[in-house]
Protein backbone atom coordinates (compact mmCIF):
# COMPACT_ATOMS: atom_id res chain seq x y z
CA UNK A 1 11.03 -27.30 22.85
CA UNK A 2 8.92 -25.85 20.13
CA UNK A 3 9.54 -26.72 16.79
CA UNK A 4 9.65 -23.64 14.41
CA UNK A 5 6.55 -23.06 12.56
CA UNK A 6 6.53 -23.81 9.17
CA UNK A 7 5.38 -20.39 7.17
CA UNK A 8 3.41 -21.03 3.38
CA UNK A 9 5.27 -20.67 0.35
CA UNK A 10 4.57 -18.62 -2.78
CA UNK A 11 0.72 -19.51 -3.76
CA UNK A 12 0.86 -21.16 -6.97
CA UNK A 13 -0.92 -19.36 -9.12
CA UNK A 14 -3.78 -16.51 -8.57
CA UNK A 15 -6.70 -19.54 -7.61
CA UNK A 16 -4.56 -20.73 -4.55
CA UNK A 17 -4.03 -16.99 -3.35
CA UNK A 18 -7.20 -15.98 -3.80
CA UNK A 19 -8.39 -18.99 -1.57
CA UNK A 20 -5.79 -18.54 1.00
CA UNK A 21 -7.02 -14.74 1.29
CA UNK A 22 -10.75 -16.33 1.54
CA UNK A 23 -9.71 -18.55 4.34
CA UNK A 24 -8.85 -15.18 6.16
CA UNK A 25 -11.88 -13.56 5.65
CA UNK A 26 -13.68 -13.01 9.25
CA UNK A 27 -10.38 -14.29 11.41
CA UNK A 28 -9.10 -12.09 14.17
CA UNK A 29 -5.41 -10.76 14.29
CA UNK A 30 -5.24 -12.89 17.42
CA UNK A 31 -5.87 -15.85 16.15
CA UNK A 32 -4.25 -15.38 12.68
CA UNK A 33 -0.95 -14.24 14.98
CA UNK A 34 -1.78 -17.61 17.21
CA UNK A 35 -1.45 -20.33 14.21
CA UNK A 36 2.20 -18.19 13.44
CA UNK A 37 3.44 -18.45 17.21
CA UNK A 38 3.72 -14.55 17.15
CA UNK A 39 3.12 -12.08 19.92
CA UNK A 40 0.00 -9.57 19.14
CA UNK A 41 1.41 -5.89 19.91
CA UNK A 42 -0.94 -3.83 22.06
CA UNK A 43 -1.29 -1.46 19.51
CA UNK A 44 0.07 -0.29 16.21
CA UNK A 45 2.08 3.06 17.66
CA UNK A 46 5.20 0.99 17.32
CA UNK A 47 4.75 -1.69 14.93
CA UNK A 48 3.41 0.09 11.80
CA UNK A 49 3.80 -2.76 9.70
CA UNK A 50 2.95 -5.36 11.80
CA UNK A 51 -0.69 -6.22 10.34
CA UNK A 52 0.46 -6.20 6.44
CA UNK A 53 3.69 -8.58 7.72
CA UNK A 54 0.97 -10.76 9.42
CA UNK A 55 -1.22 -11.51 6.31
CA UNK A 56 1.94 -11.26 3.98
CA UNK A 57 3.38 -14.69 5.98
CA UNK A 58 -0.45 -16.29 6.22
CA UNK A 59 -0.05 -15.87 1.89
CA UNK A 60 3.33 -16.63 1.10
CA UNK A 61 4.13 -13.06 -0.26
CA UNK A 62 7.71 -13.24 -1.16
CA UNK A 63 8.82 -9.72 -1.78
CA UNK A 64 9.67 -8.22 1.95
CA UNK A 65 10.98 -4.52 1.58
CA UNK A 66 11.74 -5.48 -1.76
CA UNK A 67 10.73 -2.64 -4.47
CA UNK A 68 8.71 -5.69 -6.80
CA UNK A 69 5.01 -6.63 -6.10
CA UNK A 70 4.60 -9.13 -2.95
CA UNK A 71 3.36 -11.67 -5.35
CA UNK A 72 6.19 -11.02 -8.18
CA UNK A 73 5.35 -14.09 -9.70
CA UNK A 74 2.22 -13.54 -10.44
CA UNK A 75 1.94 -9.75 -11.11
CA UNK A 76 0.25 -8.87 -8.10
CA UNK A 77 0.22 -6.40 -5.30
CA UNK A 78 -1.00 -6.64 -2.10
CA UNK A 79 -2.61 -3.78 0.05
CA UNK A 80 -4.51 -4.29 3.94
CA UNK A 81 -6.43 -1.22 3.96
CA UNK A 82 -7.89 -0.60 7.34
CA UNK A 83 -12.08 0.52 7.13
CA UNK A 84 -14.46 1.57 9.64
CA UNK A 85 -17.74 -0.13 10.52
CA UNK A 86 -19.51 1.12 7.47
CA UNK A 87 -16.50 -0.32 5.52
CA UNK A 88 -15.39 3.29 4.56
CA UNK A 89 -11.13 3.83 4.17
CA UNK A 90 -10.10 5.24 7.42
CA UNK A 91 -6.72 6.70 5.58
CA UNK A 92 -4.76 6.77 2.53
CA UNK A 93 -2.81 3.66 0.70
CA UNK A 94 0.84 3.48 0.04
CA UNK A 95 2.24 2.94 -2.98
CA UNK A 96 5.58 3.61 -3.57
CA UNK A 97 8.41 5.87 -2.75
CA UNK A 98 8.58 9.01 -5.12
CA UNK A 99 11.95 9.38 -6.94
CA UNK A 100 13.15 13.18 -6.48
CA UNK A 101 15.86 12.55 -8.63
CA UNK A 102 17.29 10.97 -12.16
CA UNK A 103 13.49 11.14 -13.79
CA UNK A 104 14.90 12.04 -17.59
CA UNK A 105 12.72 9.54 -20.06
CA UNK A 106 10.42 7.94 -17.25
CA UNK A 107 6.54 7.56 -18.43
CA UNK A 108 3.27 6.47 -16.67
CA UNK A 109 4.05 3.20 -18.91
CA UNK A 110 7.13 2.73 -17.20
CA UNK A 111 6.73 3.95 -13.86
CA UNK A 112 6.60 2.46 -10.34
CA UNK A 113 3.67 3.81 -9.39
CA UNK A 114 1.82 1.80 -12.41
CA UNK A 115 3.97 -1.16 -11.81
CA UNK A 116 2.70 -1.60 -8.27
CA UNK A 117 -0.96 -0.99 -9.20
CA UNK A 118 -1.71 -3.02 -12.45
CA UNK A 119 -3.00 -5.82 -10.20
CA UNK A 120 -3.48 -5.47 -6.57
CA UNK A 121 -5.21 -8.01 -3.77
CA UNK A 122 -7.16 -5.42 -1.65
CA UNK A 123 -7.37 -6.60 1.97
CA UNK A 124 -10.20 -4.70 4.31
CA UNK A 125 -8.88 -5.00 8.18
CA UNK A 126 -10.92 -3.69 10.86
CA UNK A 127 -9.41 0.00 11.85
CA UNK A 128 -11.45 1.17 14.54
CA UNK A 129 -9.09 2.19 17.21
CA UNK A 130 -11.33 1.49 20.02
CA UNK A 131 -11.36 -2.40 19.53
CA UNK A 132 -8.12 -3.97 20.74
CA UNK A 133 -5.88 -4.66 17.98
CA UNK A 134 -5.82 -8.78 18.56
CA UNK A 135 -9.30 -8.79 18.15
CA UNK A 136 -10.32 -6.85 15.07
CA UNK A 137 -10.98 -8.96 11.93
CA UNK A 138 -9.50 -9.10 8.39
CA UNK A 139 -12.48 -8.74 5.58
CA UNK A 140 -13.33 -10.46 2.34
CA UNK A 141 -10.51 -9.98 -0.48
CA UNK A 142 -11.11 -8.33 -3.95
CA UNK A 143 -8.52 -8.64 -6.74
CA UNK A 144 -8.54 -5.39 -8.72
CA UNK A 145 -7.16 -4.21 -11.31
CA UNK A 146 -7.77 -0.43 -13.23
CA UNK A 147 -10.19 0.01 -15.93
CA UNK A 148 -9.18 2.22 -19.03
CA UNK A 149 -10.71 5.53 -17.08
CA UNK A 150 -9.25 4.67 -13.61
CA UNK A 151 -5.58 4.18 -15.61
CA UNK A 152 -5.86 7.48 -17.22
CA UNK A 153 -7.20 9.51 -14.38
CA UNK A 154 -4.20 7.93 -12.18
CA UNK A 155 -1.54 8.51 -15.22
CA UNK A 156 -2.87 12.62 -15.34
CA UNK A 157 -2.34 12.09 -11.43
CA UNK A 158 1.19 11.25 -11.77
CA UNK A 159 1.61 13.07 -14.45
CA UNK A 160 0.95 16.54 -12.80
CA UNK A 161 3.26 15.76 -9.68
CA UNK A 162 5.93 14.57 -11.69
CA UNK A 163 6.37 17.41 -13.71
CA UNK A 164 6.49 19.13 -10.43
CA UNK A 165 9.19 17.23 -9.16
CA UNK A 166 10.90 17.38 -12.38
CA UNK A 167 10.39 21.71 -12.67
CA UNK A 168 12.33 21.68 -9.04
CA UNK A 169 8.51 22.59 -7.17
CA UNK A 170 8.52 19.56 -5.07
CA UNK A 171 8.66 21.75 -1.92
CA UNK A 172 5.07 23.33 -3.77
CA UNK A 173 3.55 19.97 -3.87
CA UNK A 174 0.84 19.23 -1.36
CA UNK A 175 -1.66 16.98 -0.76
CA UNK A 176 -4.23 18.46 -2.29
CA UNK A 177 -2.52 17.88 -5.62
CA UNK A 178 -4.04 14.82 -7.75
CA UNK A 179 -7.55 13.89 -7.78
CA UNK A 180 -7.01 10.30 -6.45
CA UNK A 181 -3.16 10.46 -6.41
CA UNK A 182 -1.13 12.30 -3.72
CA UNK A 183 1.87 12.91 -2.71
CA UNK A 184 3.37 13.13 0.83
CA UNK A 185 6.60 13.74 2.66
CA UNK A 186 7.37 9.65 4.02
CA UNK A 187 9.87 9.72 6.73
CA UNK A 188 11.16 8.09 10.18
CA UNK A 189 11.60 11.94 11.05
CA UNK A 190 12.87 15.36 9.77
CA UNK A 191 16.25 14.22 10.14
CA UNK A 192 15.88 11.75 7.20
CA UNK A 193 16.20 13.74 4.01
CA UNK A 194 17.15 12.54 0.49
CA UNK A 195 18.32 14.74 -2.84
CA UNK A 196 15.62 16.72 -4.91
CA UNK A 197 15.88 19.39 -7.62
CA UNK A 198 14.84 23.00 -6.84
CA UNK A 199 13.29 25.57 -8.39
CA UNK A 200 16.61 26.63 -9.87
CA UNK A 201 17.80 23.02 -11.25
CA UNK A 202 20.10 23.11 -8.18
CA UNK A 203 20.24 20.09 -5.60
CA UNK A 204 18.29 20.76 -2.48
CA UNK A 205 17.63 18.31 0.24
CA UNK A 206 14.26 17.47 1.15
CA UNK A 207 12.12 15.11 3.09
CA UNK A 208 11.78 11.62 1.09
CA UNK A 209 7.84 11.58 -0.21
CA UNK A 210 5.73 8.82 -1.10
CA UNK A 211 2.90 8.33 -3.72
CA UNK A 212 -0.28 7.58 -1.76
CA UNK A 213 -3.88 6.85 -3.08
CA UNK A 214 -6.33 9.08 -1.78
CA UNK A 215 -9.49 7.78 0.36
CA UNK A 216 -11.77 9.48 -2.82
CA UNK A 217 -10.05 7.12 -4.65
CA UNK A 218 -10.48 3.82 -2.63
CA UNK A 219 -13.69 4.57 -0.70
CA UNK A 220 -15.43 4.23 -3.90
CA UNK A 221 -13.63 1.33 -5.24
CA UNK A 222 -14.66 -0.67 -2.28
CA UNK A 223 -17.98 0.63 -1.88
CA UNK A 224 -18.54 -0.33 -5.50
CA UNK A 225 -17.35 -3.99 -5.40
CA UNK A 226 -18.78 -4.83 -1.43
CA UNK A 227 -21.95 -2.84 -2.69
CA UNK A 228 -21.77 -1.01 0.64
């Protein structure tokens, strides 16, 4: 009989996770999955979230599906975002889910959005979808957080799509809105809708969005700090 597999706790402080996400750097999914005990999927189709949930458990992030940062503790966030060989984003970040609803008084000071990004541990995974998932590699770490111009350029972001939301256009917003801030519909499927404002002030039903960061956005930010 096995004995169960003892998972790391909560890092101590910022030093001991940013040495933890070192000791990653260059490890395949496969063997990262290996030193859990956990089966590799054949591919991602199904398990969405399986490669965050991996390096979550190898860095004692405590937050699950909670709505605080994985590292509440210590103010951080943590984002896998898969790259290509040239180490360029191969799609858009998550952030957080978009509230259609009950925004009276809510500022970029305040918000979710800001909450979730004032520190985040960026995590490059190998994307390409013609290696097999267990072995593509996780890449070097960088802890980031926004300068004065990146803050304001994501607070006139979230500015301009909350005031949609808030005027009842929601159904007007598209990705193309926000220079490195988007917004996107973020369901199961198009059965799964939530409460929004229209264009009235009457309650409409809508697809749930999401606040995503744009590859404009990120592509830079890595190529900056990996000098790529």
């Amino acid at each position: 009989m096995n004995s169960p597999v003892l998972l790391p706790t909560p890092p101590q402080d910022e030093a001991e996770l940013l040495q933890r996400a070192q000791q990653l750097a260059g490890q395949t999914f496969a063997a990262l999955a290996a030193q859990l005990s956990l089966p590799v999927p054949a591919d991602l189709r199904r398990d969405k979230g399986w490669v965050g949930m991996l390096i979550e458990q190898h860095l004692g992030a405590s937050a699950g599906s909670k709505a605080e940062q994985d590292f509440a503790h210590l103010g951080i966030e943590l984002k896998t975002i898969p790259v290509d060989a040239l180490g360029k984003p191969l799609e858009t970040t998550f952030v957080c889910v978009a509230p259609l609803t009950g925004n009276s008084g809510v500022t970029w000071e305040t918000s979710h959005v800001r909450h979730k990004l004032a520190r985040v541990l960026w995590i490059p995974i190998e994307g390409d979808r013609a290696l097999p998932l267990a072995d593509r590699r996780v890449g070097s770490p960088l802890l980031w957080q926004p300068s004065e111009e990146e803050d304001q350029q994501l607070r006139e972001d979230w500015e301009e799509l909350m005031d949609m939301i808030v005027l009842g256009q929601v159904e007007r917003i598209t990705a193309r809105h926000g220079a490195w801030l988007q917004i996107r519909p973020k369901a199961a499927n198009s059965k799964a809708l939530t409460e929004a404002i229209g264009e009235r002030g009457e309650p409409i039903m809508t697809l749930p969005r999401g606040f995503y960061l744009k590859k404009s956005f990120t592509g830079p930010l890595l190529a900056r700090h990996f000098l790529l």
